[in-house]
Protein backbone atom coordinates (compact mmCIF):
# COMPACT_ATOMS: atom_id res chain seq x y z
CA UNK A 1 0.00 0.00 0.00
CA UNK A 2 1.23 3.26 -0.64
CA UNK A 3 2.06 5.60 2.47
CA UNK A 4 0.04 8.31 1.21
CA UNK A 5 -2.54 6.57 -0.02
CA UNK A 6 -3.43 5.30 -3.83
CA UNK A 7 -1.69 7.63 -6.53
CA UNK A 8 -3.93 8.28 -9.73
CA UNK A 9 -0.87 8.05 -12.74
CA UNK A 10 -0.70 8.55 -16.11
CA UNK A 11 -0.09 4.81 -17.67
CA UNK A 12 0.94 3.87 -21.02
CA UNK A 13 -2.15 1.55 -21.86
CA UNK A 14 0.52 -1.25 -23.23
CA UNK A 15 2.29 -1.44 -19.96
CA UNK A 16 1.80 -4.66 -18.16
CA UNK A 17 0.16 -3.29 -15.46
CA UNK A 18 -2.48 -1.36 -17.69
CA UNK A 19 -3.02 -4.16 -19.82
CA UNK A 20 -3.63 -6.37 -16.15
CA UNK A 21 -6.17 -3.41 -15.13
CA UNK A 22 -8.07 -3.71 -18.52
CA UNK A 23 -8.36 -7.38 -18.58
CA UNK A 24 -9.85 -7.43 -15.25
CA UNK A 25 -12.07 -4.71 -16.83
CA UNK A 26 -13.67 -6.72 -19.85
CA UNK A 27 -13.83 -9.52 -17.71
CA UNK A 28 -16.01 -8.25 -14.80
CA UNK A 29 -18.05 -6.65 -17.79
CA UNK A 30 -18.19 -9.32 -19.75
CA UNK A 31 -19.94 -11.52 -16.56
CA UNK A 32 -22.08 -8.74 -15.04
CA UNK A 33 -23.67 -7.54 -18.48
CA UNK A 34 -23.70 -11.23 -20.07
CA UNK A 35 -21.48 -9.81 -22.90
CA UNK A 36 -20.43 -12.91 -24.62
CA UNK A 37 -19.31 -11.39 -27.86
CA UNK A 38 -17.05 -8.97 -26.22
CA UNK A 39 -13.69 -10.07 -26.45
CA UNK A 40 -10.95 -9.69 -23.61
CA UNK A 41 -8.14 -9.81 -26.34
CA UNK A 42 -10.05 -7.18 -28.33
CA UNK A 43 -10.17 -4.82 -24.93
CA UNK A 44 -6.82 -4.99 -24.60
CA UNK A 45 -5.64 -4.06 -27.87
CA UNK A 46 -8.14 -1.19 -28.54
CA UNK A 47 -5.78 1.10 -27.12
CA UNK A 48 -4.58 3.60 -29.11
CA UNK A 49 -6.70 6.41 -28.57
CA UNK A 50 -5.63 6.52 -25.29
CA UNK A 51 -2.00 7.58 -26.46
CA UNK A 52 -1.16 11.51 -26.10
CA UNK A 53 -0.21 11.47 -29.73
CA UNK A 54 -3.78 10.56 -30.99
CA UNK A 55 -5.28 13.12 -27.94
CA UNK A 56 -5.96 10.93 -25.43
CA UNK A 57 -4.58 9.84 -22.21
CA UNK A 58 -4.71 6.67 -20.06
CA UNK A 59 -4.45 6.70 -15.75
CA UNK A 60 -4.24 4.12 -13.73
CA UNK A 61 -4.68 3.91 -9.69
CA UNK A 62 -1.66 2.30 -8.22
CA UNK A 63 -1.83 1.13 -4.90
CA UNK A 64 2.13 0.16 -4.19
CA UNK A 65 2.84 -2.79 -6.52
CA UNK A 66 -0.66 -3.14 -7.89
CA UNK A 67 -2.67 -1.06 -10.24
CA UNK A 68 -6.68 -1.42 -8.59
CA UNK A 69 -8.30 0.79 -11.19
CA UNK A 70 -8.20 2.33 -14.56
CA UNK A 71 -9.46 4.85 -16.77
CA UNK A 72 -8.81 5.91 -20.48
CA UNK A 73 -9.96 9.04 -22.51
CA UNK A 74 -9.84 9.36 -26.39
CA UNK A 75 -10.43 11.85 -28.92
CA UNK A 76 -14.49 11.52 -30.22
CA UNK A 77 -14.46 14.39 -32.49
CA UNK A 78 -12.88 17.67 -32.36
CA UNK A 79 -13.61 19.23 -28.94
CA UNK A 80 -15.22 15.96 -27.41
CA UNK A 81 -13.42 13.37 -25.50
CA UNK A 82 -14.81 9.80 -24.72
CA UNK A 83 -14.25 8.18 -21.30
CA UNK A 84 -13.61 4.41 -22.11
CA UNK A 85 -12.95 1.85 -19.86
CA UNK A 86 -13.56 2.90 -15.76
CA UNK A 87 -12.84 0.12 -13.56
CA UNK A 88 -11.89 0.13 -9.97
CA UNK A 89 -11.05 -3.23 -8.72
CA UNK A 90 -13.76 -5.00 -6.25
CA UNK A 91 -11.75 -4.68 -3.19
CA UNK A 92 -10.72 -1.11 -3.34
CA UNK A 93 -14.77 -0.01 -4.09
CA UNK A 94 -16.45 2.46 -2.01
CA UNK A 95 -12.67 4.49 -1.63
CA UNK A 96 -14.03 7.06 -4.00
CA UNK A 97 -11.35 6.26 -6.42
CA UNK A 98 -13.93 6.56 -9.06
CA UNK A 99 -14.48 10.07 -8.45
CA UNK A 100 -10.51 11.04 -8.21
CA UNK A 101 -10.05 9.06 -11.93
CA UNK A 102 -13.37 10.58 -12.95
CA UNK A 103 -11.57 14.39 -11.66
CA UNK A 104 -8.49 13.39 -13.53
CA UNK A 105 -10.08 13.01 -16.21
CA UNK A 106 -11.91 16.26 -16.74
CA UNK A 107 -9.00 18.17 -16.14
CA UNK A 108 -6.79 16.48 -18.78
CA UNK A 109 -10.04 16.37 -20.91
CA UNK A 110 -10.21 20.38 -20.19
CA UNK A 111 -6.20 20.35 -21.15
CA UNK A 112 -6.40 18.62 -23.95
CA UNK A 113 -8.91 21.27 -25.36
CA UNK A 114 -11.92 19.16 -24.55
CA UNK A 115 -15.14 21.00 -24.13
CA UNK A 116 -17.34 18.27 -23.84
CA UNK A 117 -17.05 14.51 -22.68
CA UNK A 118 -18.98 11.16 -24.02
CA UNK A 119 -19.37 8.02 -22.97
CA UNK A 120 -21.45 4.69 -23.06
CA UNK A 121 -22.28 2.59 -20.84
CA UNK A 122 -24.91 -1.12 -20.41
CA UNK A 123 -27.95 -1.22 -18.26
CA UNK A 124 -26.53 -4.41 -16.03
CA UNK A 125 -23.93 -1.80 -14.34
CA UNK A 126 -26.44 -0.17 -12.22
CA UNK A 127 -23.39 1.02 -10.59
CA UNK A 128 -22.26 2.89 -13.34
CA UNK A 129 -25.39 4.35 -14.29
CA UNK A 130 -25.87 5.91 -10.78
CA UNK A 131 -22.47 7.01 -10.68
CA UNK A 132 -22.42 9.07 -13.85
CA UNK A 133 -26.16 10.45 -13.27
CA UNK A 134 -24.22 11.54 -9.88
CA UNK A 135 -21.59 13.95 -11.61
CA UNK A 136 -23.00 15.29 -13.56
CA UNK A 137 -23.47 13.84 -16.96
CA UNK A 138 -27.08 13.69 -18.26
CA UNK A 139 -28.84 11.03 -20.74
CA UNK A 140 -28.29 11.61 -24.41
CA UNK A 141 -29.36 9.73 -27.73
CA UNK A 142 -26.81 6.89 -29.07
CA UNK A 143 -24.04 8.46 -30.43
CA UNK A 144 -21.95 5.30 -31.52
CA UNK A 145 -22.44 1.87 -33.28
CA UNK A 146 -21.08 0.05 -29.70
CA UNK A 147 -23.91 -2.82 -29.75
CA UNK A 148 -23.27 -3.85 -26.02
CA UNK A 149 -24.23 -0.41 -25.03
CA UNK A 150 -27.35 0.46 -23.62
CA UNK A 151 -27.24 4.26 -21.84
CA UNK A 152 -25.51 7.24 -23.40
CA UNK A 153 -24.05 9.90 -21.37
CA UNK A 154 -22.56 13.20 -21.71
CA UNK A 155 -21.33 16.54 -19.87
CA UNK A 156 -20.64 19.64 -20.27
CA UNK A 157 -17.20 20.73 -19.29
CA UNK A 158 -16.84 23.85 -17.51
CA UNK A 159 -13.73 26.05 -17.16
């Protein structure tokens, strides 16, 4: 554990440790939404909109040794990001890590020139739904062809 506490970091999302975080990710999604045509090796290698040379960014939450939640933002279309991928491991729920990565990423979405942020989402993670209702980010129409997605989010992005 780290002395001060987990660190949200930015992560290259090849590293090992990134590429742990977002297997864990598919697979918890995978089982709680009954996603059988999503495929783990698939997650993983959809990654490179989360590099800084195609405007995105990826952060991790490391916890000493151990990465125990993840996060990636990508370029939609000019001025909107997309939040992809938001995990925080089972054990380290309830910590409000969600809310630090989900603070991390506005401001490097506001950095990045970002004015606005997207993101999609299935109706099995009640979790989710609640969470992103909760700061902020309102209901909108479908905005992508993602078939396993069910709810459709965005927010503004103030100064």
């Amino acid at each position: 554990m780290c002395a001060d506490g987990p660190r949200i970091e930015a992560e290259d999302p090849r590293s090992p440790r990134a590429q742990r975080d977002l297997e864990a990710y598919v697979r918890e999604v995978r089982e709680a939404a009954g996603l059988t045509e999503l495929e783990v090796s698939g997650g993983l290698a959809d990654v490179h909109g989360f590099l800084p040379d195609h405007g995105g960014a990826f952060f991790i939450v490391n916890d000493g040794a151990d990465a125990i939640g993840c996060v990636g933002l990508r370029k939609w279309e000019d001025g909107i990001g997309e939040i992809k991928r938001m995990w925080v491991a089972p054990a380290a729920r309830g910590q409000g890590l969600g809310t630090l990565m989900l603070e991390q990423v506005e401001r490097t979405a506001r950095d990045l020139g970002y004015h606005r942020l997207v993101l999609d989402t299935n109706s099995a993670l009640t979790a989710a739904l609640r969470f992103y209702a909760g700061n902020g980010f309102r209901e909108i129409e479908r905005y992508n062809q993602n078939r396993d997605a069910t709810h459709f989010f965005a927010k503004v992005l103030g100064r």
